[in-house]
PDB file of N, CA and C in Angstrom:
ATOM      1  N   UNK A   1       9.414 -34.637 -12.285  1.00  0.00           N
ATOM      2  CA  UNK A   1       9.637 -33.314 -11.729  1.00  0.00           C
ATOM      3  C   UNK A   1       9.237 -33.325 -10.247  1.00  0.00           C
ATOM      4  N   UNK A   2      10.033 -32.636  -8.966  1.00  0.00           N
ATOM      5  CA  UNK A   2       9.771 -32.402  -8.238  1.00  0.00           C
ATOM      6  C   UNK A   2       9.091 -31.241  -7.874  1.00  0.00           C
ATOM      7  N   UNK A   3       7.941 -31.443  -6.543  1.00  0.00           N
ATOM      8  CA  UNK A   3       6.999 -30.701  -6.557  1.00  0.00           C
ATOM      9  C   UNK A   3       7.300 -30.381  -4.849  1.00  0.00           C
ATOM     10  N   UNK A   4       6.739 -29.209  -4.330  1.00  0.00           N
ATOM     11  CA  UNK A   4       6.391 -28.906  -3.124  1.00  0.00           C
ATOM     12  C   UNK A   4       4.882 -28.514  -2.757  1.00  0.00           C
ATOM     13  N   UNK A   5       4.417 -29.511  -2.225  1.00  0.00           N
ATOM     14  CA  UNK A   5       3.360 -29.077  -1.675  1.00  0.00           C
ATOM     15  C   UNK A   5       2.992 -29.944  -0.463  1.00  0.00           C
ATOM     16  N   UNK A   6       2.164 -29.180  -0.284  1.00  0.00           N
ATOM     17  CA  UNK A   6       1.278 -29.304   1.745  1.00  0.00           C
ATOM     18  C   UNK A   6       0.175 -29.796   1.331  1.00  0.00           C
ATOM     19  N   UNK A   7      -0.669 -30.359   2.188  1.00  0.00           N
ATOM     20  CA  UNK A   7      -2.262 -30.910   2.203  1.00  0.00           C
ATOM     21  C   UNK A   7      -2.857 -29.910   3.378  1.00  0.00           C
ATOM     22  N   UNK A   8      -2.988 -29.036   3.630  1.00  0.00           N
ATOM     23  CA  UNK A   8      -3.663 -28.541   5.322  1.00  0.00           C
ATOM     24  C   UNK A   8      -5.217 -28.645   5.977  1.00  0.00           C
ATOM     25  N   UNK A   9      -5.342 -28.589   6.742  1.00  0.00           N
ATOM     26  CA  UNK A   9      -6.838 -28.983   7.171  1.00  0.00           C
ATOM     27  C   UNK A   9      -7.190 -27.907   7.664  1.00  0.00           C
ATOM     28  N   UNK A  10      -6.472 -27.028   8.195  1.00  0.00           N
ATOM     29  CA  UNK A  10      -6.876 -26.188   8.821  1.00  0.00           C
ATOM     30  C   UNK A  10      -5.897 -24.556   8.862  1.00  0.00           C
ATOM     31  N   UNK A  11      -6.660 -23.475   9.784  1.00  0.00           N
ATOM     32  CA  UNK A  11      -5.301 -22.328   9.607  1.00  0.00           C
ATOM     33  C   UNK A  11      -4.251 -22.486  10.218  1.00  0.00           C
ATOM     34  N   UNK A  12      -3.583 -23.417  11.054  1.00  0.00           N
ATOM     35  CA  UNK A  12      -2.517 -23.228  11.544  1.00  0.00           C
ATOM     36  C   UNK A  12      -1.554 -24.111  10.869  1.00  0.00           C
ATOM     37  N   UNK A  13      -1.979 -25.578  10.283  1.00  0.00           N
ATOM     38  CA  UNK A  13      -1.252 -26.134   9.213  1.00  0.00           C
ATOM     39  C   UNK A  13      -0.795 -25.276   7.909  1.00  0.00           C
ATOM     40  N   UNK A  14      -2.131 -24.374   7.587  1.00  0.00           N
ATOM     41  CA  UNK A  14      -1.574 -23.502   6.115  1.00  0.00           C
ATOM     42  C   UNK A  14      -0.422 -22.386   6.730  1.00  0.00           C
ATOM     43  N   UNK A  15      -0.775 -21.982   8.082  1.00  0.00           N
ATOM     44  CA  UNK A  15       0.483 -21.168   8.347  1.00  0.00           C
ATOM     45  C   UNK A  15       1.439 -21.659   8.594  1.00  0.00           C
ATOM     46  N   UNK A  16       1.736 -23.104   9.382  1.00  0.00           N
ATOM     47  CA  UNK A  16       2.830 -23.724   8.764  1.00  0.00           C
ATOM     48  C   UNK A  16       3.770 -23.953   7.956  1.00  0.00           C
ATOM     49  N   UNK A  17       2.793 -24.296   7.072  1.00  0.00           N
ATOM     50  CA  UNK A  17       3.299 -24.261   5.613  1.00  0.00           C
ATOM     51  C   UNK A  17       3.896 -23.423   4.845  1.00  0.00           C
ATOM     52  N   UNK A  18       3.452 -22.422   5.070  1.00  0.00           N
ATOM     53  CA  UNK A  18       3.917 -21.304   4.271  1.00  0.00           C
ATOM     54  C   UNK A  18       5.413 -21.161   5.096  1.00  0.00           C
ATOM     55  N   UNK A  19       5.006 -21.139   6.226  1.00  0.00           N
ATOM     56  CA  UNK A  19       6.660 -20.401   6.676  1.00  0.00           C
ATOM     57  C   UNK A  19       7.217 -21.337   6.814  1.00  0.00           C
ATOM     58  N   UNK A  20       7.300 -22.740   6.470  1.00  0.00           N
ATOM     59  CA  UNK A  20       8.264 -23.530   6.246  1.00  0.00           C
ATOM     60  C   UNK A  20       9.067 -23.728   4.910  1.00  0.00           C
ATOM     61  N   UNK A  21       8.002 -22.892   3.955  1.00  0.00           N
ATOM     62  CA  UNK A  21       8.214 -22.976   2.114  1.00  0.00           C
ATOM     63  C   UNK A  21       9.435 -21.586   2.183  1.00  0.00           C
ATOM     64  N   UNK A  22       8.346 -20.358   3.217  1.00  0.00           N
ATOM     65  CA  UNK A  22       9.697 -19.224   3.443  1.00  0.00           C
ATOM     66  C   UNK A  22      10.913 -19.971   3.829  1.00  0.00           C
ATOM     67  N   UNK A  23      11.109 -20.852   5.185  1.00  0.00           N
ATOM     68  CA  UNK A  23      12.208 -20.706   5.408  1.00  0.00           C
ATOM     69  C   UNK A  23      13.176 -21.632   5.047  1.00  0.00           C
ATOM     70  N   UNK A  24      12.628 -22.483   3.816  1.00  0.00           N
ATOM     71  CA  UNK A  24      13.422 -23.397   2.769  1.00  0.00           C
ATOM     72  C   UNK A  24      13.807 -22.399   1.402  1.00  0.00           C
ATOM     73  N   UNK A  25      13.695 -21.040   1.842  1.00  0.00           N
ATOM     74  CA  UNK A  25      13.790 -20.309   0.441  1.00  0.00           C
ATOM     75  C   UNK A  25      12.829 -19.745  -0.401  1.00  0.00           C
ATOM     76  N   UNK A  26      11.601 -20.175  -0.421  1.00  0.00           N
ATOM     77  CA  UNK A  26      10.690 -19.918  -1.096  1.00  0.00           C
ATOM     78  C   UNK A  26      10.502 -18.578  -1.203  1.00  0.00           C
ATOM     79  N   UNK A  27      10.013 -17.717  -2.030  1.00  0.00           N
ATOM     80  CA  UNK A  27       9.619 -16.390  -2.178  1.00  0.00           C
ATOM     81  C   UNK A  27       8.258 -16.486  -1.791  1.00  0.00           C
ATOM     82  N   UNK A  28       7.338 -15.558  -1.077  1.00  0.00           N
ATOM     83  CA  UNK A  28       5.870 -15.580  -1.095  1.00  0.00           C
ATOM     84  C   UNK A  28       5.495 -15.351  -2.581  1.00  0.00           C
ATOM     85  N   UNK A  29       5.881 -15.095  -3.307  1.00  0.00           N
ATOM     86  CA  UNK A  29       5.365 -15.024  -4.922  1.00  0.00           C
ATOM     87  C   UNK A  29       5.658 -16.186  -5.651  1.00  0.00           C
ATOM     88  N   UNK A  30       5.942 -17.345  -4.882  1.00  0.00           N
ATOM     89  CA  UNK A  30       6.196 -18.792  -5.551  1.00  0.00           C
ATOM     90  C   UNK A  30       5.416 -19.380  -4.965  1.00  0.00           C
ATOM     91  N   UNK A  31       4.861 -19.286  -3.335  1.00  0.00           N
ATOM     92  CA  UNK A  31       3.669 -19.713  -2.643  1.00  0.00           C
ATOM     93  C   UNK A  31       2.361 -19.851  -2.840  1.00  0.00           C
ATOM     94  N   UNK A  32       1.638 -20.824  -3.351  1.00  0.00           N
ATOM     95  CA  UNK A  32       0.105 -20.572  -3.870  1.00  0.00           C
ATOM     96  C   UNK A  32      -0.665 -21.711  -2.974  1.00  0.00           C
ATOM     97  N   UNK A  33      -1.513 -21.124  -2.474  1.00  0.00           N
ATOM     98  CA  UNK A  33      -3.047 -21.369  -1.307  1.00  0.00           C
ATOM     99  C   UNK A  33      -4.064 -22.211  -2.301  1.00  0.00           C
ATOM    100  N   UNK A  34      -4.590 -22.828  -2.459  1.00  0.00           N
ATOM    101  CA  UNK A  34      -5.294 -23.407  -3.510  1.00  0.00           C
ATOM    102  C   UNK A  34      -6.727 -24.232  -2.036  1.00  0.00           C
ATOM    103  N   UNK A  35      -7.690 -23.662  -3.144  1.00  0.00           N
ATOM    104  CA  UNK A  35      -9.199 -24.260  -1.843  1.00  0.00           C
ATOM    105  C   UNK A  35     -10.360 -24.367  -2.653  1.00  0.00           C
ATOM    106  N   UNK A  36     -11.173 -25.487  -2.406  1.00  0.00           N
ATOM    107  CA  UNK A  36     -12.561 -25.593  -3.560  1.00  0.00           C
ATOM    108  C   UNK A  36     -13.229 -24.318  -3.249  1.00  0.00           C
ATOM    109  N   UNK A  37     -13.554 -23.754  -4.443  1.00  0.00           N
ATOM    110  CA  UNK A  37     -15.084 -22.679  -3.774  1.00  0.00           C
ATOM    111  C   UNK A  37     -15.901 -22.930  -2.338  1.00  0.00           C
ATOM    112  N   UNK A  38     -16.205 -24.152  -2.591  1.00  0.00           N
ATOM    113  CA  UNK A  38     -17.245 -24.102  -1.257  1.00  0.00           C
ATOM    114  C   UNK A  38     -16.261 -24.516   0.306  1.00  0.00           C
ATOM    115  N   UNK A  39     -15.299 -24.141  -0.110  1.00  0.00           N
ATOM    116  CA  UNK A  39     -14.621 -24.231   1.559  1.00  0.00           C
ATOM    117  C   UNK A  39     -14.326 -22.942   2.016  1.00  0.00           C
ATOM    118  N   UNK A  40     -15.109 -23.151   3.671  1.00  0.00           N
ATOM    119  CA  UNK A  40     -15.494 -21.847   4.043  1.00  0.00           C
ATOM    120  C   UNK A  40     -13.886 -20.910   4.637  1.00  0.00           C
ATOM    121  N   UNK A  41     -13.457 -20.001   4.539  1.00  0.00           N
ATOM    122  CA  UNK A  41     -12.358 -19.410   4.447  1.00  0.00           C
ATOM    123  C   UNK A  41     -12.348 -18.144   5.179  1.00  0.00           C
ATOM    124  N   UNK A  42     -13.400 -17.621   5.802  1.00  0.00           N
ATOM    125  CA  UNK A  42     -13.659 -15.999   6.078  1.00  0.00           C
ATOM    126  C   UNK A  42     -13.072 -16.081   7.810  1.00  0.00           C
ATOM    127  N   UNK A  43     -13.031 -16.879   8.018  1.00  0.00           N
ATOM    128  CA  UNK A  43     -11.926 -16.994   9.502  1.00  0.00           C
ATOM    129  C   UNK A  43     -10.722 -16.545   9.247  1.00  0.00           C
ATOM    130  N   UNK A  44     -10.013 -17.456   7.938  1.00  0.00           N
ATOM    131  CA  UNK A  44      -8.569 -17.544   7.652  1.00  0.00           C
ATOM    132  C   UNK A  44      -8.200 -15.980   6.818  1.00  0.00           C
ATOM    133  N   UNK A  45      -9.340 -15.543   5.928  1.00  0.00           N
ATOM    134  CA  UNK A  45      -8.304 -14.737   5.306  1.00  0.00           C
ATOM    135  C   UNK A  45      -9.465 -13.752   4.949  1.00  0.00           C
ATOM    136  N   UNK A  46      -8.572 -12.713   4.345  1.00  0.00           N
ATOM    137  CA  UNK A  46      -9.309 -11.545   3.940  1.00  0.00           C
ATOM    138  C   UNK A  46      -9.230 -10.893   2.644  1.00  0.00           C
ATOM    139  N   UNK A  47     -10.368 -10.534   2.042  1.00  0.00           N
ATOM    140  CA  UNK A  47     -10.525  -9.848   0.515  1.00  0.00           C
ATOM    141  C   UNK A  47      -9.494  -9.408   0.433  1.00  0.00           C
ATOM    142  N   UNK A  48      -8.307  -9.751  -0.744  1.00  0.00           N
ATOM    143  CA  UNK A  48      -7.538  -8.432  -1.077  1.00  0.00           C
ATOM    144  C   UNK A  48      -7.749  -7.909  -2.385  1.00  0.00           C
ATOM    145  N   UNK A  49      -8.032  -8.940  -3.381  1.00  0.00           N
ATOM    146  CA  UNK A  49      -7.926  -8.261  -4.869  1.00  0.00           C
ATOM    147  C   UNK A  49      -8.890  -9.719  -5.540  1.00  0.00           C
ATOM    148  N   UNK A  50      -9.433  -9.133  -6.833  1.00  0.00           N
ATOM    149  CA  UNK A  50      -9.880 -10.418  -7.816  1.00  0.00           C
ATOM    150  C   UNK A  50      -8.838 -10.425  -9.151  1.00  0.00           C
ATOM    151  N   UNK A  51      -8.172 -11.568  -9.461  1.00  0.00           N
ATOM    152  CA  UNK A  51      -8.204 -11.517 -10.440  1.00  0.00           C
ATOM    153  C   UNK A  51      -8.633 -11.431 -11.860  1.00  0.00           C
ATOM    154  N   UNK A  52      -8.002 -11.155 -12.962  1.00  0.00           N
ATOM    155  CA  UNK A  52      -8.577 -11.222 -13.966  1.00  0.00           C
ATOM    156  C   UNK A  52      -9.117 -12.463 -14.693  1.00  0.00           C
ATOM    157  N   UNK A  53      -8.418 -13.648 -14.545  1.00  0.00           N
ATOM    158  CA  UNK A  53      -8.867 -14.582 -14.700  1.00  0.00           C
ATOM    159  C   UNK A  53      -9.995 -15.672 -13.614  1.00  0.00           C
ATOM    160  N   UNK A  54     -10.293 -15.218 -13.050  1.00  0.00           N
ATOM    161  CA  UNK A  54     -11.653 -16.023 -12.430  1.00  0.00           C
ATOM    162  C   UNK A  54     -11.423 -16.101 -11.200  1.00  0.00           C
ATOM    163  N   UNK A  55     -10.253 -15.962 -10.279  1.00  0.00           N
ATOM    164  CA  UNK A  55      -9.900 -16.825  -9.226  1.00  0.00           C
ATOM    165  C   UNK A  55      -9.957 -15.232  -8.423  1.00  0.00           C
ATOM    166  N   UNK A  56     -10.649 -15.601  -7.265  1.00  0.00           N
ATOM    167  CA  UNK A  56     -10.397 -14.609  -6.142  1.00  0.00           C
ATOM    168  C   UNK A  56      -9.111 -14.607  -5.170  1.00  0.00           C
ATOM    169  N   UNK A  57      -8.382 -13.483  -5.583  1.00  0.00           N
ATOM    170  CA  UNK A  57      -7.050 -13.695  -4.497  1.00  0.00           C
ATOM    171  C   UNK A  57      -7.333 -13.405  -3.051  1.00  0.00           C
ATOM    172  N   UNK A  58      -7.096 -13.761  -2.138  1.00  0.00           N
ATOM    173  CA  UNK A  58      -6.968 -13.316  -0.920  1.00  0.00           C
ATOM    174  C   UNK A  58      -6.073 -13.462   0.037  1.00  0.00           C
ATOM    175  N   UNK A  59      -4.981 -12.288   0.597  1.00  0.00           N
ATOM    176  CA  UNK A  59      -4.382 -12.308   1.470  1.00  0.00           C
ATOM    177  C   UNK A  59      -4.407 -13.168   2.707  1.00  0.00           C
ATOM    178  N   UNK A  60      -4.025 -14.568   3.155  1.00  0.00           N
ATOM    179  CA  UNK A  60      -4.165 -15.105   4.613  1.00  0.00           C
ATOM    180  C   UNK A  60      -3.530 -13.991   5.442  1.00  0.00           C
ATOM    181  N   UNK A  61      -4.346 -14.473   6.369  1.00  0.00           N
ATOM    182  CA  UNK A  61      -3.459 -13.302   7.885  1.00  0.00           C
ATOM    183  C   UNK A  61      -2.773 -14.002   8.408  1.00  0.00           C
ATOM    184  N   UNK A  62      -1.718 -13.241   8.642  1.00  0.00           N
ATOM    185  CA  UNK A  62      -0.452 -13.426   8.681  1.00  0.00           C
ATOM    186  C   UNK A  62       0.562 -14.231   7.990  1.00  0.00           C
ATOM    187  N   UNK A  63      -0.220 -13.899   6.845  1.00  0.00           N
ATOM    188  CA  UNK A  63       1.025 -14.563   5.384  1.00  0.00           C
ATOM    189  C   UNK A  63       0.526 -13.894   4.335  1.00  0.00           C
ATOM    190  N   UNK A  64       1.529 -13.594   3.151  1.00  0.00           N
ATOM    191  CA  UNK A  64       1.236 -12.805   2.445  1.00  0.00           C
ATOM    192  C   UNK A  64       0.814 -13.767   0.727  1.00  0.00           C
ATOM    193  N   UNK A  65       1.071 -14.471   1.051  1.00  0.00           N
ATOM    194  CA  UNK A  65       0.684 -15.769   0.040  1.00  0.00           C
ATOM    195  C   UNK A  65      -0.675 -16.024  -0.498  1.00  0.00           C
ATOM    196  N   UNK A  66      -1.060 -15.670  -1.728  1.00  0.00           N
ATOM    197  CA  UNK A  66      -2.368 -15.573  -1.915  1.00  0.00           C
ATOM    198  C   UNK A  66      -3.299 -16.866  -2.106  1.00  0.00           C
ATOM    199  N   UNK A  67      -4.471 -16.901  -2.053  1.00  0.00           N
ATOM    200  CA  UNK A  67      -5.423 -18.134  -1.889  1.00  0.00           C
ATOM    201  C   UNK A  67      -6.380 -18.174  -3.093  1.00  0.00           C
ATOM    202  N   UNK A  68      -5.971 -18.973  -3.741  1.00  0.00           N
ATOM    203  CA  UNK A  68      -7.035 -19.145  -5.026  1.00  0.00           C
ATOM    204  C   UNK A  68      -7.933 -20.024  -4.938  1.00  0.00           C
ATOM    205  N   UNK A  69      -9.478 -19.787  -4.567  1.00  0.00           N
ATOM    206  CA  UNK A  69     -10.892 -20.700  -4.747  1.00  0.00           C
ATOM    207  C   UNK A  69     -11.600 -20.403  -5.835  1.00  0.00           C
ATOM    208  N   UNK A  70     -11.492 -21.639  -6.471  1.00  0.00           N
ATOM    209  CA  UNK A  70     -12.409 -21.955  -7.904  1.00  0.00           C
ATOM    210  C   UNK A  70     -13.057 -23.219  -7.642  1.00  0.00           C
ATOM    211  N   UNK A  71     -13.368 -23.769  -8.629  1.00  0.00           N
ATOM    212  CA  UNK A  71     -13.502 -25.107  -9.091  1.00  0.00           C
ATOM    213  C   UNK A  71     -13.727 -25.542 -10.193  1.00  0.00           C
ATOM    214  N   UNK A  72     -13.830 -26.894 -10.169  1.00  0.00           N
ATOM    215  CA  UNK A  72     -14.065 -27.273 -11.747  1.00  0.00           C
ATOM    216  C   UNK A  72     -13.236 -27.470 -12.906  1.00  0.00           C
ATOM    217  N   UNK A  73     -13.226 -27.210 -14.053  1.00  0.00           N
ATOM    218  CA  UNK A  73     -12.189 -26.624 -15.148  1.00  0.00           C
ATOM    219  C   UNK A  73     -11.278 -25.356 -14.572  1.00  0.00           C
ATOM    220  N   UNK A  74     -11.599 -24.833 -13.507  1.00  0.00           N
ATOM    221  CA  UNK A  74     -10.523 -23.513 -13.089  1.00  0.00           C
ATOM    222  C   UNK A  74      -9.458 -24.211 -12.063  1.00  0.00           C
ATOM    223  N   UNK A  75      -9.856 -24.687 -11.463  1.00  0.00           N
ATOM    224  CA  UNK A  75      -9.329 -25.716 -10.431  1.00  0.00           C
ATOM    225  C   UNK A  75      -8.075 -26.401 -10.844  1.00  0.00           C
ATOM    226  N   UNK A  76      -8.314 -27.304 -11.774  1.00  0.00           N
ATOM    227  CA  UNK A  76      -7.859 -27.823 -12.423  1.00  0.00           C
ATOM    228  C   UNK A  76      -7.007 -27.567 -13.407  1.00  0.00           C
ATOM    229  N   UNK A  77      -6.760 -26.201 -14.070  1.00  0.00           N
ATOM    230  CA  UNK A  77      -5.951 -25.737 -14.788  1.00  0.00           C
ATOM    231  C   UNK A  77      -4.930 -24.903 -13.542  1.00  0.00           C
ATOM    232  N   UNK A  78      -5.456 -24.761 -12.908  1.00  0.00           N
ATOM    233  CA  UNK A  78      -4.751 -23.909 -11.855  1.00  0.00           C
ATOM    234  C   UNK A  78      -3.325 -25.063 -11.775  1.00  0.00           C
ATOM    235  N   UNK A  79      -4.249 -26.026 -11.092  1.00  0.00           N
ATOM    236  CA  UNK A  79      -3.222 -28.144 -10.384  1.00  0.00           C
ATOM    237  C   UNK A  79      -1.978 -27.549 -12.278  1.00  0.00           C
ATOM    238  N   UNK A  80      -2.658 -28.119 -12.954  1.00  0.00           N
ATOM    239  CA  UNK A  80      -1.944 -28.395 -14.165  1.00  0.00           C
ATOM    240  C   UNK A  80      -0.935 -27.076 -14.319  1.00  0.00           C
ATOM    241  N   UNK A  81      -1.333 -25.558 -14.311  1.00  0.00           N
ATOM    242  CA  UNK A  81      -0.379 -24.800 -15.020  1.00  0.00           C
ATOM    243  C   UNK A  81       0.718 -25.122 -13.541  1.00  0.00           C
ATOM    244  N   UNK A  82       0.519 -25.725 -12.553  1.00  0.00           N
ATOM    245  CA  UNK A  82       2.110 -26.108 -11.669  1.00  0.00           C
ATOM    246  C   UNK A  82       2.905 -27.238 -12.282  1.00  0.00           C
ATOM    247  N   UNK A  83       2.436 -27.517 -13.148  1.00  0.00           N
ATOM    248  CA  UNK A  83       3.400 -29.288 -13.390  1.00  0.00           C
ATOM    249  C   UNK A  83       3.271 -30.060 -13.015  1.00  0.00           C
ATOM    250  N   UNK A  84       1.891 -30.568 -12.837  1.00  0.00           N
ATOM    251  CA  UNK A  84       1.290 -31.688 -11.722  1.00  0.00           C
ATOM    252  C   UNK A  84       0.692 -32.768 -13.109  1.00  0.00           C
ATOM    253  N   UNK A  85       1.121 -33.896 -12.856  1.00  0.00           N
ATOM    254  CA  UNK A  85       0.730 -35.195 -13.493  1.00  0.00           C
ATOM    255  C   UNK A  85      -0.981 -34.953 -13.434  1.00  0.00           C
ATOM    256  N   UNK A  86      -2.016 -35.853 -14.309  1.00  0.00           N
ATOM    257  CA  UNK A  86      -2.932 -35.996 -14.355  1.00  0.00           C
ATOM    258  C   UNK A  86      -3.612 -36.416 -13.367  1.00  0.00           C
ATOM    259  N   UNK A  87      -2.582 -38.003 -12.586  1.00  0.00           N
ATOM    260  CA  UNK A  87      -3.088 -38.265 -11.257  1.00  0.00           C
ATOM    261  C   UNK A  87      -2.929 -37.870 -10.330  1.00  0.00           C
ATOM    262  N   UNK A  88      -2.068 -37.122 -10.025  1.00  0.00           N
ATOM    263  CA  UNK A  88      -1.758 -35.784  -9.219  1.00  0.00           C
ATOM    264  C   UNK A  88      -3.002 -34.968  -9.088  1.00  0.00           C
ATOM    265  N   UNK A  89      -3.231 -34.277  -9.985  1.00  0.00           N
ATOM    266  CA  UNK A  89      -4.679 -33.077  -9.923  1.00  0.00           C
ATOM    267  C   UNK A  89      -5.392 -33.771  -9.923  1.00  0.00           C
ATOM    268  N   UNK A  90      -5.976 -34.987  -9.791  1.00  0.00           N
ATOM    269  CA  UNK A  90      -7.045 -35.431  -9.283  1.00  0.00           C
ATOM    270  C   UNK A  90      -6.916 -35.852  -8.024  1.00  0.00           C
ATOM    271  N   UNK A  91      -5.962 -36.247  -7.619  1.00  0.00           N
ATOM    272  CA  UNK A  91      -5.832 -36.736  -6.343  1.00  0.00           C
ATOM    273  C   UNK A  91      -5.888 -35.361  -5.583  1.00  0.00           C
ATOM    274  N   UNK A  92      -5.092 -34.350  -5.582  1.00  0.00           N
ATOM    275  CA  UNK A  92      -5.896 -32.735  -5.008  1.00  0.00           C
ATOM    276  C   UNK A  92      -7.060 -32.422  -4.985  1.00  0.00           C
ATOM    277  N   UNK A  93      -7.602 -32.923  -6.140  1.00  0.00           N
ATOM    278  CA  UNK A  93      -9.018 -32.086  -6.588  1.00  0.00           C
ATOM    279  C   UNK A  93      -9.770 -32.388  -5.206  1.00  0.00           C
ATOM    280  N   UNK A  94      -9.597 -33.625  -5.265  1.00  0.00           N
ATOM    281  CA  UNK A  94     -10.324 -34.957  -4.366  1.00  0.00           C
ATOM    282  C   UNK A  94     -10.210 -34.099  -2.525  1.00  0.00           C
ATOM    283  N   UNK A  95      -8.938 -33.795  -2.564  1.00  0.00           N
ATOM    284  CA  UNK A  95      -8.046 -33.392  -1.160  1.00  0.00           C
ATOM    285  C   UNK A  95      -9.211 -32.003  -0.766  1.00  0.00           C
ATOM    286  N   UNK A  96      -9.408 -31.389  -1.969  1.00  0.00           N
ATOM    287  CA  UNK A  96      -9.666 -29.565  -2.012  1.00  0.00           C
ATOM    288  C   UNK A  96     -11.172 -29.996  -1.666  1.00  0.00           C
ATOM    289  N   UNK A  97     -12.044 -30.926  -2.709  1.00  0.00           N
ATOM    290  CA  UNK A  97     -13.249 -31.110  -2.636  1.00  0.00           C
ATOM    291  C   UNK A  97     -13.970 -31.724  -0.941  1.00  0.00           C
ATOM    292  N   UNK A  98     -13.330 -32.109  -0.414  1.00  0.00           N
ATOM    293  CA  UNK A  98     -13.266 -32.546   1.391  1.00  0.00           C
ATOM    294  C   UNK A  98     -13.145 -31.686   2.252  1.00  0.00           C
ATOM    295  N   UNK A  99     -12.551 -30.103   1.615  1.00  0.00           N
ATOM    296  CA  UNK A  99     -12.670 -29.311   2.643  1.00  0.00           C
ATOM    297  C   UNK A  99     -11.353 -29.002   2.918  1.00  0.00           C
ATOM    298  N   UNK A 100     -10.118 -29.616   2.786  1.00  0.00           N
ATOM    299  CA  UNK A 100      -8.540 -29.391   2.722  1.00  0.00           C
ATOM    300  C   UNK A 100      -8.044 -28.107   1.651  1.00  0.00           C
ATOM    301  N   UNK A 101      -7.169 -27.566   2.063  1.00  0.00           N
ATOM    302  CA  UNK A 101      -6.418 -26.528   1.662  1.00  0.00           C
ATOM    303  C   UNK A 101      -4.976 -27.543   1.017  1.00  0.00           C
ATOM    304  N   UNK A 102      -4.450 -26.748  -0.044  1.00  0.00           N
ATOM    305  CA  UNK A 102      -3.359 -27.480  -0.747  1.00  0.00           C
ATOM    306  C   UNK A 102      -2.467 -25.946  -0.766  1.00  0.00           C
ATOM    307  N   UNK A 103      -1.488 -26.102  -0.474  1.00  0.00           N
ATOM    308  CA  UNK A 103       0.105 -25.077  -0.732  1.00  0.00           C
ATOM    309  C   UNK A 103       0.943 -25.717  -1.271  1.00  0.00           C
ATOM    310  N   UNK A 104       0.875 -24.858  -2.124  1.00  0.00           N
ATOM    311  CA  UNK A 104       1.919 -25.193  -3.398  1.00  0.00           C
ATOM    312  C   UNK A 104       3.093 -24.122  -3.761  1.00  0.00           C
ATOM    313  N   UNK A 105       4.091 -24.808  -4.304  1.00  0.00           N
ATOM    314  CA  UNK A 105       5.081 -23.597  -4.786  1.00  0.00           C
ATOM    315  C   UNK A 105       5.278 -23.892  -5.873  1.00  0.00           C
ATOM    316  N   UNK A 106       4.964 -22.686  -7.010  1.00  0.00           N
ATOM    317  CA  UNK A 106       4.938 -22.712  -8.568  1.00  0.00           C
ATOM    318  C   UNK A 106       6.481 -22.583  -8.625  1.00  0.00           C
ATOM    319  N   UNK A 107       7.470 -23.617  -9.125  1.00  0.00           N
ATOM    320  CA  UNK A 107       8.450 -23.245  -9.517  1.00  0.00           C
ATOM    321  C   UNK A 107       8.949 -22.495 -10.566  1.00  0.00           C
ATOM    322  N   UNK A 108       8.139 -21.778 -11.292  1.00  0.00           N
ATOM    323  CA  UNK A 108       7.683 -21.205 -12.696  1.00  0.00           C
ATOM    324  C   UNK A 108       7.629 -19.734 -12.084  1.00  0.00           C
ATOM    325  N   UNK A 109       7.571 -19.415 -11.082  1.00  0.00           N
ATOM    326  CA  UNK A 109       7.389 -18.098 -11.067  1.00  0.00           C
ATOM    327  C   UNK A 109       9.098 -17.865 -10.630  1.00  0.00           C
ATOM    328  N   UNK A 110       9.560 -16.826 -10.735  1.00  0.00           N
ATOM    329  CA  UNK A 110      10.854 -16.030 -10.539  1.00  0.00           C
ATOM    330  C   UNK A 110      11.002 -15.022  -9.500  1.00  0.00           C
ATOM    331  N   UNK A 111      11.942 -15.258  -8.481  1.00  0.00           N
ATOM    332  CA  UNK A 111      11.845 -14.437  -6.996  1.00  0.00           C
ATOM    333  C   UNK A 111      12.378 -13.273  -7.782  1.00  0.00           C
ATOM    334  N   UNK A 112      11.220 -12.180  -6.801  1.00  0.00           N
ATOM    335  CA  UNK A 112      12.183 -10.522  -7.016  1.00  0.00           C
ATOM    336  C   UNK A 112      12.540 -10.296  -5.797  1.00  0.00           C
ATOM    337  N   UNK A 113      14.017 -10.212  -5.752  1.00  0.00           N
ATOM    338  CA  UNK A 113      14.781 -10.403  -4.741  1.00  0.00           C
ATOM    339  C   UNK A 113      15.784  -8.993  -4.657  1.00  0.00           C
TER     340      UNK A 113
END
């Protein structure tokens, strides 16, 4: 299965990213921000909502694409519910745990268009 995703280091790579996923088509509701808990983020983005399941969403500025920081078993189901091989989500985990940001596009979600 083919996958889309970014590695970013920083905010102007994740804004990159995103508007390169927009302007290949992507819906911002297929766009997902993925970051270990302990990577610091309060530059890049701002509180918008918590989910119900564990993961804090937050709006980046100037993208509407939300940012999920967990870790651990949350992390990791997050990698997996995209369709990512075993060595895949570890090789992210690894990417996220260094301080890197990962953008991903869930092909599983459905544009409302």
């Amino acid at each position: 299965m083919y996958h889309s995703i970014v590695v970013a280091k920083g905010e102007q790579e994740v804004k990159q990213a995103v508007r390169d996923f927009q302007s290949a088509g992507r819906g911002v509701d297929q766009i997902q921000i993925l970051a270990h808990e302990n990577v610091r983020t309060e530059e890049m983005f701002k509180p918008k909502y918590a989910s119900r399941i564990g993961f804090v969403g937050e709006a980046m500025a100037h993208t509407v694409a939300p940012l999920y920081k967990c870790e651990g078993m949350a992390l990791r189901e997050k990698l997996l519910s995209l369709g990512l091989s075993m060595p895949a989500v570890e090789y992210y985990e690894k990417e996220m745990a260094s301080g890197r940001l990962v953008i991903a596009v869930d092909e599983n979600v459905i544009l409302h268009q």
